[in-house]
PDB file of N, CA and C in Angstrom:
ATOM      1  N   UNK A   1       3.025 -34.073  -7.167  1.00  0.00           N
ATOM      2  CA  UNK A   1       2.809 -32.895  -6.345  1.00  0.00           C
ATOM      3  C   UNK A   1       3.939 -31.898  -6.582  1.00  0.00           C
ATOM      4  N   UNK A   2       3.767 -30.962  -6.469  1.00  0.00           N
ATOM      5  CA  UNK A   2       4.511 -29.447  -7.045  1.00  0.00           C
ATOM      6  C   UNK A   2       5.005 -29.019  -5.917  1.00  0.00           C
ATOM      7  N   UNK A   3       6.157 -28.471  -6.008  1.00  0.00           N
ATOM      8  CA  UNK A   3       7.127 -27.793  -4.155  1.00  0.00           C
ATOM      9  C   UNK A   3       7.069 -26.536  -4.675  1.00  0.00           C
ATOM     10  N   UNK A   4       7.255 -25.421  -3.729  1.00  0.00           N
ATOM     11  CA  UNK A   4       8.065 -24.375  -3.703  1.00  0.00           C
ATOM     12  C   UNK A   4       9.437 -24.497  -2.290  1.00  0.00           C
ATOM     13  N   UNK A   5      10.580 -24.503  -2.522  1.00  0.00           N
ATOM     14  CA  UNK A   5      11.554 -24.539  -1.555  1.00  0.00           C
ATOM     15  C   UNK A   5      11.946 -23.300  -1.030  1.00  0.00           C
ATOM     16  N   UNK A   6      11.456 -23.115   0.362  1.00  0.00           N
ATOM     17  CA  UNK A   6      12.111 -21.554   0.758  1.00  0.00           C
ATOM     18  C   UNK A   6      13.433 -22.089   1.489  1.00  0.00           C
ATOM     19  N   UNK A   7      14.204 -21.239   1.502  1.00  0.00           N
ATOM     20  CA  UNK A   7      15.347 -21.180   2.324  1.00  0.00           C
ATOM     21  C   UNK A   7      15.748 -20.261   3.404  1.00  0.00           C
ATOM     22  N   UNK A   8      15.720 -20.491   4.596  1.00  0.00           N
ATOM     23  CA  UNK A   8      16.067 -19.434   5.727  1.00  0.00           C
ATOM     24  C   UNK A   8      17.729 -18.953   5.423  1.00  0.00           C
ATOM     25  N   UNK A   9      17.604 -18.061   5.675  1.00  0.00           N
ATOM     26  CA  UNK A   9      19.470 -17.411   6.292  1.00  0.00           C
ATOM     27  C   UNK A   9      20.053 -18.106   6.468  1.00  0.00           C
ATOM     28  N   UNK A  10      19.741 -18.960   7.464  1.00  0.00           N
ATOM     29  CA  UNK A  10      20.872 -20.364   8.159  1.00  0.00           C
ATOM     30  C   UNK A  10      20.970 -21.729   7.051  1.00  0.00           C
ATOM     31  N   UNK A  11      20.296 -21.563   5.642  1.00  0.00           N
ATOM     32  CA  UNK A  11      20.365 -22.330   4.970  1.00  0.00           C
ATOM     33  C   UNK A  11      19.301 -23.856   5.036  1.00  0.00           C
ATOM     34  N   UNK A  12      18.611 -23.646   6.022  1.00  0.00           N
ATOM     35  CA  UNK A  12      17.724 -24.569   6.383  1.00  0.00           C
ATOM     36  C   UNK A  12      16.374 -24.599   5.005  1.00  0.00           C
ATOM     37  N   UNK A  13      16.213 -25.852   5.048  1.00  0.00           N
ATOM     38  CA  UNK A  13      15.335 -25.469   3.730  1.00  0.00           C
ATOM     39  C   UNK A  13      13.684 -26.217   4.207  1.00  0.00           C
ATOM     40  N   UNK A  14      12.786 -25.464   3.412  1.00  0.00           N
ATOM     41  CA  UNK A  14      11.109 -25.509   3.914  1.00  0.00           C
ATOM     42  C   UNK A  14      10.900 -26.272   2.413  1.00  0.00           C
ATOM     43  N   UNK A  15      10.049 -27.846   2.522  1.00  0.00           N
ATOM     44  CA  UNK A  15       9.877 -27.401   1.054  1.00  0.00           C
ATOM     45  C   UNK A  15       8.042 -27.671   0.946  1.00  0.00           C
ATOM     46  N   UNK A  16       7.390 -26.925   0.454  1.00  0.00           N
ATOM     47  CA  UNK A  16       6.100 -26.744   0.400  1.00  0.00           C
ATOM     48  C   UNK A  16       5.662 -27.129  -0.912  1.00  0.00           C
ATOM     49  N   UNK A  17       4.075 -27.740  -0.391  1.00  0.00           N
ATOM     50  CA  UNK A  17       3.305 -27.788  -1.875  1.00  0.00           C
ATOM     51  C   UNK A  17       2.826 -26.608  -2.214  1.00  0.00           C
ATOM     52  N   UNK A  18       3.015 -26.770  -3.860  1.00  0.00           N
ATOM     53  CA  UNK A  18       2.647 -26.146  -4.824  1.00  0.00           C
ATOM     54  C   UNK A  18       0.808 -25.669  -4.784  1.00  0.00           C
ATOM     55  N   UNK A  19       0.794 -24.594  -4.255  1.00  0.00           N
ATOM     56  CA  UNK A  19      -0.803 -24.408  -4.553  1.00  0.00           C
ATOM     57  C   UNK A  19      -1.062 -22.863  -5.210  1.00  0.00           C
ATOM     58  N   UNK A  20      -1.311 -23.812  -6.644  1.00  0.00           N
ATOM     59  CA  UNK A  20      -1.825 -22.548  -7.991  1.00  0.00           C
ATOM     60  C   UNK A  20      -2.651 -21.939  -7.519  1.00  0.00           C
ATOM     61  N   UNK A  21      -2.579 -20.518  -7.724  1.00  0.00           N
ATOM     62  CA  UNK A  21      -3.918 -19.716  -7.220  1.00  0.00           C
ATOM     63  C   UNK A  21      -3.351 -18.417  -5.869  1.00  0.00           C
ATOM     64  N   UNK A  22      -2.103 -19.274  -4.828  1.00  0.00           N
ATOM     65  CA  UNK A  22      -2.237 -18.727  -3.639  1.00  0.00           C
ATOM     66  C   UNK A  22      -0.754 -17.778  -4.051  1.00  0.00           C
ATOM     67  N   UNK A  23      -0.484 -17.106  -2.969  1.00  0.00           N
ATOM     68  CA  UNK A  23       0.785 -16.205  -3.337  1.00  0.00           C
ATOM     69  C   UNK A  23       1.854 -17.208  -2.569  1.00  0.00           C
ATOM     70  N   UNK A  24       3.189 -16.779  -2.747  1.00  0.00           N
ATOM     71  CA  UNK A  24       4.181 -17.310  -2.284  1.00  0.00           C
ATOM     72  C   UNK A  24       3.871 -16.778  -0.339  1.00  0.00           C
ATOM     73  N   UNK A  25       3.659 -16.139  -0.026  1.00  0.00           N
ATOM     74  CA  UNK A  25       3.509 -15.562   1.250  1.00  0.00           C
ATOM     75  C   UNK A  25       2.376 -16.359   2.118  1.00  0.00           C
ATOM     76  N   UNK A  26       0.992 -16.670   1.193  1.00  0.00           N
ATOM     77  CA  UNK A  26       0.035 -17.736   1.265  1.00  0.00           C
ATOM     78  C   UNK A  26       1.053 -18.975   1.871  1.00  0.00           C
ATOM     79  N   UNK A  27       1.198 -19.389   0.826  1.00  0.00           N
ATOM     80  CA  UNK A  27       2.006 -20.893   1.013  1.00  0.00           C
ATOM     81  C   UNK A  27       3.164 -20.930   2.244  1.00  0.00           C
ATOM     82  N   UNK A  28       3.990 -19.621   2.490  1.00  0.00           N
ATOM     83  CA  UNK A  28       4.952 -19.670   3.757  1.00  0.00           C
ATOM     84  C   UNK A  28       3.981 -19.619   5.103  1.00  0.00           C
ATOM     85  N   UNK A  29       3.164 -18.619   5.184  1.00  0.00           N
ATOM     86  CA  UNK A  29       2.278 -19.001   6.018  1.00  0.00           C
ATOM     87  C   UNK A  29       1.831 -20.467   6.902  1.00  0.00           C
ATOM     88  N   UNK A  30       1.126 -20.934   5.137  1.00  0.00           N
ATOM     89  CA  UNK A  30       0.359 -21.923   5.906  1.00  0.00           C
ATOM     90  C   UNK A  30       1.236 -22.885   5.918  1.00  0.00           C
ATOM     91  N   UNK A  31       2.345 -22.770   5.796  1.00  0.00           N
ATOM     92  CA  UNK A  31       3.171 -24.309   6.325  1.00  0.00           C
ATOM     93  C   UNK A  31       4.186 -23.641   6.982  1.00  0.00           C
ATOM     94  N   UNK A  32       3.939 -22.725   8.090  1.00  0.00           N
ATOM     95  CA  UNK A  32       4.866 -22.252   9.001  1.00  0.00           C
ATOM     96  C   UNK A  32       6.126 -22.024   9.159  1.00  0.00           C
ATOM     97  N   UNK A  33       6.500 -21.508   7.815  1.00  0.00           N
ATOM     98  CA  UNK A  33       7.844 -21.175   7.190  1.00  0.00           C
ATOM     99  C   UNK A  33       8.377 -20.245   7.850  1.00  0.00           C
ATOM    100  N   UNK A  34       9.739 -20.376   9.248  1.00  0.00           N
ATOM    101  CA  UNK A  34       9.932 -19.028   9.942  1.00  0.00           C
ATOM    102  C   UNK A  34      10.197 -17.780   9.273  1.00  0.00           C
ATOM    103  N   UNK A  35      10.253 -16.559   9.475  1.00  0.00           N
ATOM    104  CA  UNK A  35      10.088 -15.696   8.668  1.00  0.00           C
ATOM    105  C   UNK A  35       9.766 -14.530   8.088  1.00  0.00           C
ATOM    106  N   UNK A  36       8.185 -15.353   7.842  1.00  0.00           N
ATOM    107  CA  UNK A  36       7.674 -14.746   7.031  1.00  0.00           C
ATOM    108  C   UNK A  36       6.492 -14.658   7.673  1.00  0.00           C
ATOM    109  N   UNK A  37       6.061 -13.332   8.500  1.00  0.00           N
ATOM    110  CA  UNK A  37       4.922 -13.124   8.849  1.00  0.00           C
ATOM    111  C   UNK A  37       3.730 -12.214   8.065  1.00  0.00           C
ATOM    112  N   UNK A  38       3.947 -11.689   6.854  1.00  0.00           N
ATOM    113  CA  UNK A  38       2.918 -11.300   6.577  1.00  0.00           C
ATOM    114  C   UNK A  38       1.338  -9.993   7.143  1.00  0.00           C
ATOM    115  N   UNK A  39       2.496  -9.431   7.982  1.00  0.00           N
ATOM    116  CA  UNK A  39       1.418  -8.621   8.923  1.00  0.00           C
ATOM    117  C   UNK A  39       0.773  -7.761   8.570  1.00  0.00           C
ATOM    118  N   UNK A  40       0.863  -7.278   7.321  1.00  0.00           N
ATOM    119  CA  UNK A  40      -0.387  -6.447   6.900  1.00  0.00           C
ATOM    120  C   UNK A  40      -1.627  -7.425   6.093  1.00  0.00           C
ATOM    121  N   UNK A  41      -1.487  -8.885   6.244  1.00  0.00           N
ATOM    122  CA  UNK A  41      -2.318  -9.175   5.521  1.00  0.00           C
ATOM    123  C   UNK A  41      -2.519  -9.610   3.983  1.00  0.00           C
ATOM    124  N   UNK A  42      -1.150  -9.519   3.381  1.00  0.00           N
ATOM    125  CA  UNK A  42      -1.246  -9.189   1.938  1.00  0.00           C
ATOM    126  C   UNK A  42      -2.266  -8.015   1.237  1.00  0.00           C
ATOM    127  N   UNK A  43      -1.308  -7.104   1.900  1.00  0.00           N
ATOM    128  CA  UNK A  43      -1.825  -5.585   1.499  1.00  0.00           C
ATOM    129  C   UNK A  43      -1.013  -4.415   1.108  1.00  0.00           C
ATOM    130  N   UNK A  44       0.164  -5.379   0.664  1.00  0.00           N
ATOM    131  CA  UNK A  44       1.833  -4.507   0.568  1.00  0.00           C
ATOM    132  C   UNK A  44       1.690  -3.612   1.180  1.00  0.00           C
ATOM    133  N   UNK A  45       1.557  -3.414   2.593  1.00  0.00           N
ATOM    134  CA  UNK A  45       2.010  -2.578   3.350  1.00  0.00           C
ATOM    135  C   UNK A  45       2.966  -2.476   4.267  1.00  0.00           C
ATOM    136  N   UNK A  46       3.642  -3.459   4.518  1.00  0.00           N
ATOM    137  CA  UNK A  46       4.439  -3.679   5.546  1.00  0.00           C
ATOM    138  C   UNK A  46       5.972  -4.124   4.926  1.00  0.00           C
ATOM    139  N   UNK A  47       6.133  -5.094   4.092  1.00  0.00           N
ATOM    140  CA  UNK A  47       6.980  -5.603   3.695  1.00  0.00           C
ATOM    141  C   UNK A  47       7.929  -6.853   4.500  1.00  0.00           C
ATOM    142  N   UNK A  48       6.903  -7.365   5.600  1.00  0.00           N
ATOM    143  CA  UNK A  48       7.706  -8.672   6.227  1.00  0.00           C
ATOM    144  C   UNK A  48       7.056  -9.939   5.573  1.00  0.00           C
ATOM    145  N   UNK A  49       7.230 -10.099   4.383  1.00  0.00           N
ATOM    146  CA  UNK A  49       6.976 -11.031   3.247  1.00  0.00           C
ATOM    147  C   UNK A  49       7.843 -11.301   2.484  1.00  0.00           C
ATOM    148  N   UNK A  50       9.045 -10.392   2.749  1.00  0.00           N
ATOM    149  CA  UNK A  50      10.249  -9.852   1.741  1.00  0.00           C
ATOM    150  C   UNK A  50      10.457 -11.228   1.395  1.00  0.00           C
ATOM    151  N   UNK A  51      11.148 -11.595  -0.082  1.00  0.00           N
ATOM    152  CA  UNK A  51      11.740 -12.885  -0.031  1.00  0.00           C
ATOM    153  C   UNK A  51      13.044 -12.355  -1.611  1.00  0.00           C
ATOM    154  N   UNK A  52      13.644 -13.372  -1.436  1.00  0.00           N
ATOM    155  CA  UNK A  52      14.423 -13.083  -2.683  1.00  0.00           C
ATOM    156  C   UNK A  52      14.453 -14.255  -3.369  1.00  0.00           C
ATOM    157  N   UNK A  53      14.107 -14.625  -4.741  1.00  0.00           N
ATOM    158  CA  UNK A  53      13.691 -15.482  -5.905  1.00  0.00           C
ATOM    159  C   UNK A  53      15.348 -15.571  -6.179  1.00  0.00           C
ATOM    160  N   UNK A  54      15.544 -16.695  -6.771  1.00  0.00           N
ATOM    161  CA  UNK A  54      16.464 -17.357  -7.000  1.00  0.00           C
ATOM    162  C   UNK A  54      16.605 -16.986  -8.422  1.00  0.00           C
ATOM    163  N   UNK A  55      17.455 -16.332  -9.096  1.00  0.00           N
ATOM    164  CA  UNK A  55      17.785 -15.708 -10.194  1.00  0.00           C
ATOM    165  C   UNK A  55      17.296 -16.812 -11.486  1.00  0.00           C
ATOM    166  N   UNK A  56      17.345 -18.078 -11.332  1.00  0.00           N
ATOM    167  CA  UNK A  56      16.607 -18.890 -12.440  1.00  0.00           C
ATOM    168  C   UNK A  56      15.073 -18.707 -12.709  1.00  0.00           C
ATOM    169  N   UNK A  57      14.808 -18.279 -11.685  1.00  0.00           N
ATOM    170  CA  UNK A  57      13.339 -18.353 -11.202  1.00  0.00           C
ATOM    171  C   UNK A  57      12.770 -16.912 -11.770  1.00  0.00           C
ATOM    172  N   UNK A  58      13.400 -15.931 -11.085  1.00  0.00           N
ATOM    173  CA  UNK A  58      13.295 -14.117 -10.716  1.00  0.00           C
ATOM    174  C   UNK A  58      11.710 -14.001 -12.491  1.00  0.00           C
ATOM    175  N   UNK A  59      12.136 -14.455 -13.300  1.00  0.00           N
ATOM    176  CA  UNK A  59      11.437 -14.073 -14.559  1.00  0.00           C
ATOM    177  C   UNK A  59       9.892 -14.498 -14.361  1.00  0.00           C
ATOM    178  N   UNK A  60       9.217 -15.304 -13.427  1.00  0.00           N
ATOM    179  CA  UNK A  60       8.410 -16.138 -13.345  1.00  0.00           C
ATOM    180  C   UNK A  60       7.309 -15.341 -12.328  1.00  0.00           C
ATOM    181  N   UNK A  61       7.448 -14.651 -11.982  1.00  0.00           N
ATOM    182  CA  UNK A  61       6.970 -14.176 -10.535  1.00  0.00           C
ATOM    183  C   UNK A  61       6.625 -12.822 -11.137  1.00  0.00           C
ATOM    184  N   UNK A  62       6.617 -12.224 -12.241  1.00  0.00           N
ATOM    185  CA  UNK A  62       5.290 -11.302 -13.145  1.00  0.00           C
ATOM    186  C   UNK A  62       6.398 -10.168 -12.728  1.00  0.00           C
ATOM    187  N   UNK A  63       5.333  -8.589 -13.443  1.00  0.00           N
ATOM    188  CA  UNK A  63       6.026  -7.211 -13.242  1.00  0.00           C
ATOM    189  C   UNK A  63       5.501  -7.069 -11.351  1.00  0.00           C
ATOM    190  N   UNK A  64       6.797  -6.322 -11.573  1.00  0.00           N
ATOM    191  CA  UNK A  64       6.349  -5.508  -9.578  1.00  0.00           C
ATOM    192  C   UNK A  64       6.147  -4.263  -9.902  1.00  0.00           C
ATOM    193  N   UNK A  65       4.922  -3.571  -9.189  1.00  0.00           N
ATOM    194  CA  UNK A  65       3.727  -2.788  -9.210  1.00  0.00           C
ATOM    195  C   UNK A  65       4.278  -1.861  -8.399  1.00  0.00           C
ATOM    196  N   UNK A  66       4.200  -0.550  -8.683  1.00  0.00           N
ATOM    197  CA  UNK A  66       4.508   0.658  -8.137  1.00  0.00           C
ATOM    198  C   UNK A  66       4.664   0.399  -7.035  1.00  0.00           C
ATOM    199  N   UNK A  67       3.483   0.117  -5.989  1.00  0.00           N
ATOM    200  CA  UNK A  67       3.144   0.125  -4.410  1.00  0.00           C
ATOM    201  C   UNK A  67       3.972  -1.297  -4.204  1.00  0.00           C
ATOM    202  N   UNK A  68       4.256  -2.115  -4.309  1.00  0.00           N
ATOM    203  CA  UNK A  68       5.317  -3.013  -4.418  1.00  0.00           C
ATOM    204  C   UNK A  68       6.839  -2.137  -4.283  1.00  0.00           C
ATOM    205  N   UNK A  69       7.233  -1.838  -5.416  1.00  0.00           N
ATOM    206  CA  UNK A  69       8.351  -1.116  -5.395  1.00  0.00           C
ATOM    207  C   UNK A  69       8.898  -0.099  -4.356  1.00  0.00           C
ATOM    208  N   UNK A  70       7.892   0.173  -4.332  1.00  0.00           N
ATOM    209  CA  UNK A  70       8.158   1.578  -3.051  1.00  0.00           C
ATOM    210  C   UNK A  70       8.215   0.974  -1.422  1.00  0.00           C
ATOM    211  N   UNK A  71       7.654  -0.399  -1.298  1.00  0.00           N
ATOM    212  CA  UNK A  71       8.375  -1.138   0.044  1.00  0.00           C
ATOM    213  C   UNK A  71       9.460  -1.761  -0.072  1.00  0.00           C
ATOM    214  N   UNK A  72       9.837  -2.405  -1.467  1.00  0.00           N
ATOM    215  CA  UNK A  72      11.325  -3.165  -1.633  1.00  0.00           C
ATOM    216  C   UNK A  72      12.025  -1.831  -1.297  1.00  0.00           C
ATOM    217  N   UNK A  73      11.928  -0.975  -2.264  1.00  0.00           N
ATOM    218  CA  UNK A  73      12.579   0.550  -1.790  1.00  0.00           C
ATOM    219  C   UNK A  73      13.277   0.746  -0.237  1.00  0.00           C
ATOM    220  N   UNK A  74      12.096   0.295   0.622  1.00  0.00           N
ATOM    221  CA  UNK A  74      12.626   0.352   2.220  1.00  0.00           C
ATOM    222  C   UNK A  74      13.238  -0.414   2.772  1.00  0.00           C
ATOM    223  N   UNK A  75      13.110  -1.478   1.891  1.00  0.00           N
ATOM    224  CA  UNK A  75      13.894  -2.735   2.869  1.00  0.00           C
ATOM    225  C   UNK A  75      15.474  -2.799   2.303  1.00  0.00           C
ATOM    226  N   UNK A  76      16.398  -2.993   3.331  1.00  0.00           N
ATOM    227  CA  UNK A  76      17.798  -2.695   3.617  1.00  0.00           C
ATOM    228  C   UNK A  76      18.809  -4.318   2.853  1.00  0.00           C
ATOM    229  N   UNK A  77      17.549  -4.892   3.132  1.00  0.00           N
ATOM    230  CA  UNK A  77      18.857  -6.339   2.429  1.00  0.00           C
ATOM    231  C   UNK A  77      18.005  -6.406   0.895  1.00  0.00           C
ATOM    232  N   UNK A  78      17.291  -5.533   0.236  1.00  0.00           N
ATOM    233  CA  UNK A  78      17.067  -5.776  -1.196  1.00  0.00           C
ATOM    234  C   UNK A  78      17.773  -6.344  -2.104  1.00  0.00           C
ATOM    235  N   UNK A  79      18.035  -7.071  -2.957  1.00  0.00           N
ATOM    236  CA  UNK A  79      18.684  -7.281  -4.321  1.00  0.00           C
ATOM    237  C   UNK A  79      17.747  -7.396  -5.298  1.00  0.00           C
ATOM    238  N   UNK A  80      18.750  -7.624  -6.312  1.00  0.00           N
ATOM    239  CA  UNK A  80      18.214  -7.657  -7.996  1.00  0.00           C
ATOM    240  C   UNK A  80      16.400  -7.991  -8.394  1.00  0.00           C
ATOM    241  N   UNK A  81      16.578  -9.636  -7.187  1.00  0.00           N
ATOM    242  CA  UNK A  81      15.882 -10.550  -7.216  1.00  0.00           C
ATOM    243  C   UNK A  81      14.504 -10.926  -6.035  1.00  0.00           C
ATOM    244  N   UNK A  82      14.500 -10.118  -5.208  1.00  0.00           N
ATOM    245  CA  UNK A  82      13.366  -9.544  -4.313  1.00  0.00           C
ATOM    246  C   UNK A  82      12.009  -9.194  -4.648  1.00  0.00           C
ATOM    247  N   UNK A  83      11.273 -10.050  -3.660  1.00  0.00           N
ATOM    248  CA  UNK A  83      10.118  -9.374  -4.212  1.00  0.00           C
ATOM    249  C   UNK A  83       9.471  -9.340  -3.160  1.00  0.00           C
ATOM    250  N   UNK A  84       8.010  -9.119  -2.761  1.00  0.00           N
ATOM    251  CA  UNK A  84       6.933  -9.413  -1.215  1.00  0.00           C
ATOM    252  C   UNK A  84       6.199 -10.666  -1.950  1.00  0.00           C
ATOM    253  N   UNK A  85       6.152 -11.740  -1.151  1.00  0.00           N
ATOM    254  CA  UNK A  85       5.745 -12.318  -1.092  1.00  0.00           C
ATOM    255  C   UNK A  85       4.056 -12.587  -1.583  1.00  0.00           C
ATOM    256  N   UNK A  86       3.539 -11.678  -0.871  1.00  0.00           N
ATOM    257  CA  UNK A  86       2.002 -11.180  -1.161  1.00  0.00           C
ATOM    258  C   UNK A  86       1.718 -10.975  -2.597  1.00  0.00           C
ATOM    259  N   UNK A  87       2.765 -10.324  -3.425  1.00  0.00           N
ATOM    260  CA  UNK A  87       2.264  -9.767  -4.508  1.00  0.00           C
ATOM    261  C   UNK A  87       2.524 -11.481  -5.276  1.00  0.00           C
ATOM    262  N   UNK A  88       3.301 -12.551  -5.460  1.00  0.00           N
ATOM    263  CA  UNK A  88       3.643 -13.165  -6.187  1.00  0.00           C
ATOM    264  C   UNK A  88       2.625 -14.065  -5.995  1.00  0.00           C
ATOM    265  N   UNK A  89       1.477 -14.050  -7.355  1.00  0.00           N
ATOM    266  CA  UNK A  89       0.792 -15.191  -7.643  1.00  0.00           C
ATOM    267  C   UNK A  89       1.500 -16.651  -7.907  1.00  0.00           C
ATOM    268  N   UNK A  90       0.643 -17.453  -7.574  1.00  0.00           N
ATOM    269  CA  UNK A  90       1.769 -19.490  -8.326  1.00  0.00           C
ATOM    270  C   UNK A  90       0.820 -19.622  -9.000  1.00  0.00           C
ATOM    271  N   UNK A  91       2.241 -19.779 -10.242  1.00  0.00           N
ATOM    272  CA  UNK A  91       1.142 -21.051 -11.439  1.00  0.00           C
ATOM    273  C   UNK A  91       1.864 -22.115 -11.507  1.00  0.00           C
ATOM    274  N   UNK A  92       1.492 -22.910 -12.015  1.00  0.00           N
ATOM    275  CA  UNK A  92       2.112 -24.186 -12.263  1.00  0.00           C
ATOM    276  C   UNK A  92       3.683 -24.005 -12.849  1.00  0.00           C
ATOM    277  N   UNK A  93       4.014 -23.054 -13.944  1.00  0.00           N
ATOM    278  CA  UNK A  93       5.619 -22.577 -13.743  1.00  0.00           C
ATOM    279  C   UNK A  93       6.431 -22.750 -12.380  1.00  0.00           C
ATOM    280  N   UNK A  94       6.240 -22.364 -11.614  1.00  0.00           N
ATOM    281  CA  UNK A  94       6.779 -22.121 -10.438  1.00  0.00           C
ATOM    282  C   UNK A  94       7.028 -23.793  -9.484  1.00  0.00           C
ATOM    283  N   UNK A  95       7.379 -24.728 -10.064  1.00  0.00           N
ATOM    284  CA  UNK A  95       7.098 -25.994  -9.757  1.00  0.00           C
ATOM    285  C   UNK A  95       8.708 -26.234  -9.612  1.00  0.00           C
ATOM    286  N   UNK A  96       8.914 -26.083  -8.330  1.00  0.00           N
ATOM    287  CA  UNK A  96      10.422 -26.312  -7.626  1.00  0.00           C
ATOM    288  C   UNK A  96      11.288 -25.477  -7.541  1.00  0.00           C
ATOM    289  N   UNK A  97      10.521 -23.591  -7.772  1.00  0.00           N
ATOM    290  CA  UNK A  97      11.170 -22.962  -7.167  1.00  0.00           C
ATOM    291  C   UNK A  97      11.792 -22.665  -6.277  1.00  0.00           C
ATOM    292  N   UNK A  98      13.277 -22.186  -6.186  1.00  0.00           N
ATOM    293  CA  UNK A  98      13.671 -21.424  -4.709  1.00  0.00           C
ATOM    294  C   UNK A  98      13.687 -20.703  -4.393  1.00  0.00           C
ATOM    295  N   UNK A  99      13.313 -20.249  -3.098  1.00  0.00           N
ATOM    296  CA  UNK A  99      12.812 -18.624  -2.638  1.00  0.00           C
ATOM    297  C   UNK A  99      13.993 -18.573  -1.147  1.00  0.00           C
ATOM    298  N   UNK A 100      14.440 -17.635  -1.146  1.00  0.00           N
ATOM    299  CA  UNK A 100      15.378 -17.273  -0.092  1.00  0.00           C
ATOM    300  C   UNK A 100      14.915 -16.209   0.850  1.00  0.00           C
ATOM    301  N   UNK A 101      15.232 -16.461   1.901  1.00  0.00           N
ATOM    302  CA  UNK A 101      14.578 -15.663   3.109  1.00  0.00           C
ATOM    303  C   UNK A 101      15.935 -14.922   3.765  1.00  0.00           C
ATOM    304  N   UNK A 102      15.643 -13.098   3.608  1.00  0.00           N
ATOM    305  CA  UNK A 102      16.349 -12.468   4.453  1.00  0.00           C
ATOM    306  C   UNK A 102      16.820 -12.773   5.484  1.00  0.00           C
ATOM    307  N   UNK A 103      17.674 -12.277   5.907  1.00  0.00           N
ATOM    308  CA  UNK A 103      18.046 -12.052   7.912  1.00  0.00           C
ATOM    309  C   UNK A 103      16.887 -11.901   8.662  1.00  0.00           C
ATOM    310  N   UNK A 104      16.438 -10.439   8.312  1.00  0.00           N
ATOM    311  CA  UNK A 104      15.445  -9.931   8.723  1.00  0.00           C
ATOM    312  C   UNK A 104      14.659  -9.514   7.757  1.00  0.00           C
ATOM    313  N   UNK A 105      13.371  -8.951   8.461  1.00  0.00           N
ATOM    314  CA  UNK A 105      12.361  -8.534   7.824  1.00  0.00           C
ATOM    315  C   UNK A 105      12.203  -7.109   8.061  1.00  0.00           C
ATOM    316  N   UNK A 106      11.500  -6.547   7.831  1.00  0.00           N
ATOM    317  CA  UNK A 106      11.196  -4.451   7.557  1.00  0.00           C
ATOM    318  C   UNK A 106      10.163  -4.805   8.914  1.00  0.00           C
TER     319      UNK A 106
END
């Protein structure tokens, strides 16, 4: 079985199965990863999906899409390695990634 490991702020760690197909935001969701609420739906509109990819990882998680960009744009704890959650498809690559969770969310 395949993980993705999120990590809260406080260092607490979530570690979830791997399910190809769903987004990283999918998967925090459904295994009640604090967080990450997702309130537009996966419709990059909101940006409380924010997560930041673990720089080994960052290459794996595809190009970020204009309308993507322009909510990382808003959010205040951005780095290098950020992305929304929503937009990041899983493939089987992604098998023990770590994903880090802001302070806050937008």
């Amino acid at each position: 079985m395949g993980k993705i490991i999120f990590v809260e702020h406080n260092s607490t760690e979530h570690v979830a199965k791997l399910d190809v197909g769903s987004t990283l935001m999918q998967i925090a969701v459904t295994n009640a990863v604090p967080g990450i609420d997702g309130d537009c739906g996966a419709e990059c509109a909101c940006g409380t999906c924010h997560i930041v990819v673990d720089g080994q990882w960052f290459n794996r998680t595809g190009e970020i899409a204009d309308v993507e960009e322009q909510m990382l744009s808003m959010t205040p704890e951005r780095t290098d390695t950020s992305r929304l959650g929503c937009q990041v498809k899983v493939t089987e690559e992604m098998d023990g990634m770590i994903v880090y969770l802001p302070e806050f969310q937008m």
